[in-house]
PDB file of N, CA and C in Angstrom:
ATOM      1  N   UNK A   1     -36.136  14.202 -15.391  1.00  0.00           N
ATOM      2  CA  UNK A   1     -35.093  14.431 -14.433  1.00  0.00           C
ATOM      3  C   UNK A   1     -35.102  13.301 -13.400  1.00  0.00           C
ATOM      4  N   UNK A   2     -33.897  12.675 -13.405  1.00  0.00           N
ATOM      5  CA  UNK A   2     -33.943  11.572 -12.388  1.00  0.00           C
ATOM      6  C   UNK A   2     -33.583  12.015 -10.906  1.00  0.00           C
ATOM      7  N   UNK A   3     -34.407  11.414  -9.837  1.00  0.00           N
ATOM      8  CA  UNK A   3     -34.408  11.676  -8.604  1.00  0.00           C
ATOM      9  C   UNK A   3     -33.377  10.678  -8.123  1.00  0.00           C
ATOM     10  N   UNK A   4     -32.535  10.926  -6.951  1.00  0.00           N
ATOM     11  CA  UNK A   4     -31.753   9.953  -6.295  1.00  0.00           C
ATOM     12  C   UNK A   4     -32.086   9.975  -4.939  1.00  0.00           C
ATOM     13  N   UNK A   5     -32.815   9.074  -4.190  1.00  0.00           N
ATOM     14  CA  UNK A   5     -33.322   8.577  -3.254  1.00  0.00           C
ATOM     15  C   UNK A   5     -31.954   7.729  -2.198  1.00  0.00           C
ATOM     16  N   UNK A   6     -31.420   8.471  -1.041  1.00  0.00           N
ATOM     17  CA  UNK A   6     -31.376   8.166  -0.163  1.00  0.00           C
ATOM     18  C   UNK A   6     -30.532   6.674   0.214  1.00  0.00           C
ATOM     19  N   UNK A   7     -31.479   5.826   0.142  1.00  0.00           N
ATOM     20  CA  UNK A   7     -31.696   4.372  -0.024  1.00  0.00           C
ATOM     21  C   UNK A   7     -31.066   3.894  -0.909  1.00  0.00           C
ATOM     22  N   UNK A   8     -30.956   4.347  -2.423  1.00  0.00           N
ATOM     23  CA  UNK A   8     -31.427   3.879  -3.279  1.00  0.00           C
ATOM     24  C   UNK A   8     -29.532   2.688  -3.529  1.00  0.00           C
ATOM     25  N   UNK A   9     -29.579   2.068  -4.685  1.00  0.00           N
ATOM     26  CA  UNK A   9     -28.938   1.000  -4.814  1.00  0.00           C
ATOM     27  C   UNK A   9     -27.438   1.750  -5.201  1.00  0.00           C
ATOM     28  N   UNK A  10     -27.328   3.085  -5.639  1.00  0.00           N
ATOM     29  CA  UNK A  10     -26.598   3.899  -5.985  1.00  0.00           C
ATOM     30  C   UNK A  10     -25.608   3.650  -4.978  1.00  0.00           C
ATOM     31  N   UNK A  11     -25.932   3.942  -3.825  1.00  0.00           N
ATOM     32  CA  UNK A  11     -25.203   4.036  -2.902  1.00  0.00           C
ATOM     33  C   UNK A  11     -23.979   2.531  -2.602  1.00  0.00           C
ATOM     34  N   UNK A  12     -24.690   1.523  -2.573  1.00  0.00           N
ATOM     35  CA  UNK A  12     -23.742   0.132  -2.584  1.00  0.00           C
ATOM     36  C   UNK A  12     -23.026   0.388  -3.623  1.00  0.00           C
ATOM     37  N   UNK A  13     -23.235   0.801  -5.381  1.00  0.00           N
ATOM     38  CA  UNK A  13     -22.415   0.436  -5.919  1.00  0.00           C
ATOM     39  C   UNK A  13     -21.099   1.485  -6.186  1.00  0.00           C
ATOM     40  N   UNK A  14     -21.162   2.374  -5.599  1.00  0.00           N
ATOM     41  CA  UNK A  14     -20.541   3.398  -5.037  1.00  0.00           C
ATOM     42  C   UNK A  14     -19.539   2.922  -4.206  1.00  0.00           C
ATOM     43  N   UNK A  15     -20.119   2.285  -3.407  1.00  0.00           N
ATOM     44  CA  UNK A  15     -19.177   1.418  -2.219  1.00  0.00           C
ATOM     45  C   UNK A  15     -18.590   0.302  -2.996  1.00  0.00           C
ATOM     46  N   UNK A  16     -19.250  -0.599  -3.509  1.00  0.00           N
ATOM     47  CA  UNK A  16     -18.617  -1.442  -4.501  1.00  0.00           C
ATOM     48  C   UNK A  16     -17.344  -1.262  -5.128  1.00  0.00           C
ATOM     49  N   UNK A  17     -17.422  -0.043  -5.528  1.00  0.00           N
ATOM     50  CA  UNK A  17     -16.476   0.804  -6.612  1.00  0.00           C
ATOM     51  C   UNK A  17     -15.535   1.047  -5.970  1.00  0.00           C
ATOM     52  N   UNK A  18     -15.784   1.502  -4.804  1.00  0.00           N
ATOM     53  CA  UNK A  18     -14.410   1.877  -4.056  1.00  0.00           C
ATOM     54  C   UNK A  18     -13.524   0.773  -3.802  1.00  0.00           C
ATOM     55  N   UNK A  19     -14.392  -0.036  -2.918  1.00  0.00           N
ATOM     56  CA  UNK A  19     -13.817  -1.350  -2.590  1.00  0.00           C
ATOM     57  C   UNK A  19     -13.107  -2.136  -3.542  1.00  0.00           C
ATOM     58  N   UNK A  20     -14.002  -2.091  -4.978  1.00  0.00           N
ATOM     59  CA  UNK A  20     -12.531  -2.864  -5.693  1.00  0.00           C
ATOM     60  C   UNK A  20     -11.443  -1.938  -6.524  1.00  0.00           C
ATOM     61  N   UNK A  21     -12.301  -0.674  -6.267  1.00  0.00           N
ATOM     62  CA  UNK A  21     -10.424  -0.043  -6.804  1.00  0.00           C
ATOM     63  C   UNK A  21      -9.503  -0.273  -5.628  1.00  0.00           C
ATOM     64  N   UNK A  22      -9.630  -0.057  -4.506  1.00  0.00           N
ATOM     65  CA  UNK A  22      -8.858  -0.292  -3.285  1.00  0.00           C
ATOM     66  C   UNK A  22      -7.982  -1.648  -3.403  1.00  0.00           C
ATOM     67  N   UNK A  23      -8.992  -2.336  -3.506  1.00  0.00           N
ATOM     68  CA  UNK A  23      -8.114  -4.240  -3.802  1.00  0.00           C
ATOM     69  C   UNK A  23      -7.130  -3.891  -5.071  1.00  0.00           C
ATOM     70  N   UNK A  24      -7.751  -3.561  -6.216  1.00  0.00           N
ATOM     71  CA  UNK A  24      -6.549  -3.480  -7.207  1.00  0.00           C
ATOM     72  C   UNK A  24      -5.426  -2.919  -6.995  1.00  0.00           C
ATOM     73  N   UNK A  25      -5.550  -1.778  -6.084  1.00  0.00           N
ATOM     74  CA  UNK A  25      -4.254  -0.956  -5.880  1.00  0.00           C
ATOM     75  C   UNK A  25      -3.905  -1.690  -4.612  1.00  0.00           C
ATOM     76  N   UNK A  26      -4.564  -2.683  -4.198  1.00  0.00           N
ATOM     77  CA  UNK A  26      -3.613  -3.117  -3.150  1.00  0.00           C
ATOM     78  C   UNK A  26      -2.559  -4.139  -3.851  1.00  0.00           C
ATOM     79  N   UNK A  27      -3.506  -5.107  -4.910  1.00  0.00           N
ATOM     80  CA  UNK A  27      -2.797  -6.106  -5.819  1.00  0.00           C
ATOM     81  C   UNK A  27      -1.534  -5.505  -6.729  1.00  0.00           C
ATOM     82  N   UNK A  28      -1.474  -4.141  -7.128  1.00  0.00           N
ATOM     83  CA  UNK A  28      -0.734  -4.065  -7.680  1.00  0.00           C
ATOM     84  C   UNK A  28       0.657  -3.533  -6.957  1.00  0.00           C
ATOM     85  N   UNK A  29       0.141  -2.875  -5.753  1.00  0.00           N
ATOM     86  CA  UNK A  29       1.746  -2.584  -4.951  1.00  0.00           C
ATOM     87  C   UNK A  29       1.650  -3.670  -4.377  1.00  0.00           C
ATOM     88  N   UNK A  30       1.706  -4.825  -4.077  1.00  0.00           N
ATOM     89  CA  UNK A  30       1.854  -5.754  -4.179  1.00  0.00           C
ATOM     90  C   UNK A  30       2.816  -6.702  -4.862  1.00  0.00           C
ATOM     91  N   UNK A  31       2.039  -6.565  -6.065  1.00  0.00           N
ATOM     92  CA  UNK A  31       3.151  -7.485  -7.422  1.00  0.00           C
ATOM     93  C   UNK A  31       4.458  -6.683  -7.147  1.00  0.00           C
ATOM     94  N   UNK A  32       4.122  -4.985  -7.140  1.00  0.00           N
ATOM     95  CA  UNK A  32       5.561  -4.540  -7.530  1.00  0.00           C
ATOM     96  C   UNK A  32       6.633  -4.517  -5.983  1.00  0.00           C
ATOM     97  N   UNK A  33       6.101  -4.883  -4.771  1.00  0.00           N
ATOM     98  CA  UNK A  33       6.969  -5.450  -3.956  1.00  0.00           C
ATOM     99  C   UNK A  33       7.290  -6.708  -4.334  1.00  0.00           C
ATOM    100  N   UNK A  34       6.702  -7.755  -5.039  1.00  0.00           N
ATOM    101  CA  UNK A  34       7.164  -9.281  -5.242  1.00  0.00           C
ATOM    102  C   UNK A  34       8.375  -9.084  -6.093  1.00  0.00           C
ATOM    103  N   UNK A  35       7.815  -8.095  -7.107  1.00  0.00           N
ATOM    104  CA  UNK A  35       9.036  -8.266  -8.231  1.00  0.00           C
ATOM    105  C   UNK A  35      10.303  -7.304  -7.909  1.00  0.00           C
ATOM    106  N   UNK A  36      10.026  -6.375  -6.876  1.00  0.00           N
ATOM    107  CA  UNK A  36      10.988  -5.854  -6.409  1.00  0.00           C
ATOM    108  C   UNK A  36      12.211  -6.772  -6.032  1.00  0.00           C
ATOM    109  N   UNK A  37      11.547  -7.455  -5.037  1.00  0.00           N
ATOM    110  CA  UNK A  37      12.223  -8.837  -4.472  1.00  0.00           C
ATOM    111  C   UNK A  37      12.791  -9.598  -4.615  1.00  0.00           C
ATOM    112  N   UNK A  38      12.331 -10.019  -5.700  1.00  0.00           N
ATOM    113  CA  UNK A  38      12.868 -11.192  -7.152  1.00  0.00           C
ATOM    114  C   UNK A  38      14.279 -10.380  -7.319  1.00  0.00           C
ATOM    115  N   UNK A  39      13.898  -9.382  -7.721  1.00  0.00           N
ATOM    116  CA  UNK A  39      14.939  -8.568  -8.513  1.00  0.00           C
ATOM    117  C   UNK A  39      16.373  -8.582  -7.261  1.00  0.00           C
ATOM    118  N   UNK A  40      16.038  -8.300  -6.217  1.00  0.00           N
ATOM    119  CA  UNK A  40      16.902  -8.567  -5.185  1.00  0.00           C
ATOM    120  C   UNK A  40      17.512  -9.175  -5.025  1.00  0.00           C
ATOM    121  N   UNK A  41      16.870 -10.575  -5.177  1.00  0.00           N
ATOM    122  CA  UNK A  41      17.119 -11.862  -5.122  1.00  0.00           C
ATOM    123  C   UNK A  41      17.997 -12.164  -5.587  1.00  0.00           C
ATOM    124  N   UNK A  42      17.781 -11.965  -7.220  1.00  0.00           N
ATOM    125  CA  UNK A  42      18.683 -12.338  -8.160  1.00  0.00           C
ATOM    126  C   UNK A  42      19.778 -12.124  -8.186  1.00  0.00           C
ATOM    127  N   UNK A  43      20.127 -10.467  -7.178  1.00  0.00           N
ATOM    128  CA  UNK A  43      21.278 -10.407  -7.222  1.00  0.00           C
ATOM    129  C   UNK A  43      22.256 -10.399  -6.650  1.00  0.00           C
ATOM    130  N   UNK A  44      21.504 -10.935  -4.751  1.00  0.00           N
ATOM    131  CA  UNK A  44      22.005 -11.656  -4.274  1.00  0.00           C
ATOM    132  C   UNK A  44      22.702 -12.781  -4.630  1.00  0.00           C
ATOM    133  N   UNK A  45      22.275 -13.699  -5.518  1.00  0.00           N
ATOM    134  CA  UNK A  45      22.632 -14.674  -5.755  1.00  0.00           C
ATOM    135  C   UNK A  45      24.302 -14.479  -6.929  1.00  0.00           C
ATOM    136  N   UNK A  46      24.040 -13.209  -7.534  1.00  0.00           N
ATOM    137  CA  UNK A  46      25.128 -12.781  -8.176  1.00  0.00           C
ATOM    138  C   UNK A  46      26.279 -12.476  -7.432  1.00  0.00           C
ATOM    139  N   UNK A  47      26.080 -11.988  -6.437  1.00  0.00           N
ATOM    140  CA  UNK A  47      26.718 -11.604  -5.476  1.00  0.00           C
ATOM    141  C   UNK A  47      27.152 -12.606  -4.453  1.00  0.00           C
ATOM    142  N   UNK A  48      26.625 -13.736  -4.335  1.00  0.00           N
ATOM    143  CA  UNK A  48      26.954 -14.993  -3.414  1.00  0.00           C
ATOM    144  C   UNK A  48      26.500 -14.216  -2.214  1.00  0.00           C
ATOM    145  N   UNK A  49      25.754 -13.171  -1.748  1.00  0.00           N
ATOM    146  CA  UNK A  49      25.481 -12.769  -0.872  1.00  0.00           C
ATOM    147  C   UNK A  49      24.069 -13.539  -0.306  1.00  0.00           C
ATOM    148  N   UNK A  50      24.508 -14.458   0.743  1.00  0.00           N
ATOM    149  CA  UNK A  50      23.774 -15.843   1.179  1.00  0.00           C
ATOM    150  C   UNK A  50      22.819 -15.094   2.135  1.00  0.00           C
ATOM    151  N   UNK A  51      23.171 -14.512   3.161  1.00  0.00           N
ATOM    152  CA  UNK A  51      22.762 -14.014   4.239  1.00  0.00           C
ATOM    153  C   UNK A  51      21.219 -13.604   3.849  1.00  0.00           C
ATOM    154  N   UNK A  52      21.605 -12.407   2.650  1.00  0.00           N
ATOM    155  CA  UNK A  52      20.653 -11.507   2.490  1.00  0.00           C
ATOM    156  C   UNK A  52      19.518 -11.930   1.241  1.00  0.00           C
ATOM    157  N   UNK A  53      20.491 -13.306   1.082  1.00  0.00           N
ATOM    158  CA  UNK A  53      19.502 -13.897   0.070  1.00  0.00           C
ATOM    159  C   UNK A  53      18.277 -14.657   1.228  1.00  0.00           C
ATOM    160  N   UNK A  54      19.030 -14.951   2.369  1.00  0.00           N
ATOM    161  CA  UNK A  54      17.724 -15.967   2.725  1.00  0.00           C
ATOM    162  C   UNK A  54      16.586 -15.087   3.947  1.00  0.00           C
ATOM    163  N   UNK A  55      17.011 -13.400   3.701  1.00  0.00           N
ATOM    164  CA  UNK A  55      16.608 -13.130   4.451  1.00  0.00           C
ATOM    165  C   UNK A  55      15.369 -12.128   3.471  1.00  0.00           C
ATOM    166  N   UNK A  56      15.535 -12.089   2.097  1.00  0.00           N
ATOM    167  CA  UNK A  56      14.514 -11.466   1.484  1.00  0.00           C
ATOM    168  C   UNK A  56      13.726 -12.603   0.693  1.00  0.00           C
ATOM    169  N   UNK A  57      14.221 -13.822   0.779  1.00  0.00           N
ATOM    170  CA  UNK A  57      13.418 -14.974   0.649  1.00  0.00           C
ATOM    171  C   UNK A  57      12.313 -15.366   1.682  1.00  0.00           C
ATOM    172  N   UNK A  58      12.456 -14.601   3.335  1.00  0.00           N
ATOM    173  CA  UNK A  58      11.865 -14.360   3.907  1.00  0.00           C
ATOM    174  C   UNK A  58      10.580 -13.356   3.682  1.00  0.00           C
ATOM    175  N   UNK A  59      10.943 -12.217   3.621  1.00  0.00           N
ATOM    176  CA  UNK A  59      10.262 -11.574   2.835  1.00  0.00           C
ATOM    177  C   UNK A  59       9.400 -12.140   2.019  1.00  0.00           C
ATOM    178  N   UNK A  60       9.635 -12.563   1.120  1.00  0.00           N
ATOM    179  CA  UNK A  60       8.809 -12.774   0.020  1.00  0.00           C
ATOM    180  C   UNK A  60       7.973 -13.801   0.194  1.00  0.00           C
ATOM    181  N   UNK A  61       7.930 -14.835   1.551  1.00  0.00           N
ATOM    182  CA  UNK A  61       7.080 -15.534   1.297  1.00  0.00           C
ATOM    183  C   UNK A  61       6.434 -14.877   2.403  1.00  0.00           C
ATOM    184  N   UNK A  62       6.469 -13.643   3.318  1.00  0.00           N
ATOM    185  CA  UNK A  62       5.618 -13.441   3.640  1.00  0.00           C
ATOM    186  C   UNK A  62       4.404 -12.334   2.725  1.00  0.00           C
ATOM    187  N   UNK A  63       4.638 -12.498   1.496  1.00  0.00           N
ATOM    188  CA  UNK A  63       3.561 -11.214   0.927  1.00  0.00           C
ATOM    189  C   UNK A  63       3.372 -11.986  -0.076  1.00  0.00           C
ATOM    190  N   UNK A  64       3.957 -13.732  -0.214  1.00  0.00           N
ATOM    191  CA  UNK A  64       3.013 -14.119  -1.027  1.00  0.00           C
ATOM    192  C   UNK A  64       1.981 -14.691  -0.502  1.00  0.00           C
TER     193      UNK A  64
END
C-alpha cells in the first residue's frame, strides 16, 4: 500500500497539470477568437465595409 506524504513530489505535478491544462484552454479560446476574426474580416472585405475592417484588424493584432 503506497503512502502519500505531504511533501511529496505528487503535489507539484498536480500543479503542473493544472497549469498546463489552463494554458491549453487558454491557447485554444484563443485560436478560436483569431479565427473568429479572420472570418470577420473576410467579410468585411466582401462587404467593402472599411471602417469595421480596420477596426477588427485592430483587434486581432491585439491577441496576436
Amino acid at each position: 500500500m503506497d503512502k502519500k506524504l505531504l511533501n511529496s513530489p505528487q503535489h507539484s505535478n498536480e500543479n503542473t497539470d493544472s497549469l498546463v491544462a489552463e494554458m491549453f484552454l487558454d491557447y485554444i479560446i484563443l485560436e478560436f477568437k483569431r479565427e473568429k476574426i479572420l472570418k470577420e474580416i473576410d467579410k468585411t472585405l466582401q462587404d467593402g465595409n472599411k471602417e469595421l475592417f480596420l477596426k477588427l484588424t485592430e483587434e486581432l493584432k491585439k491577441i496576436s
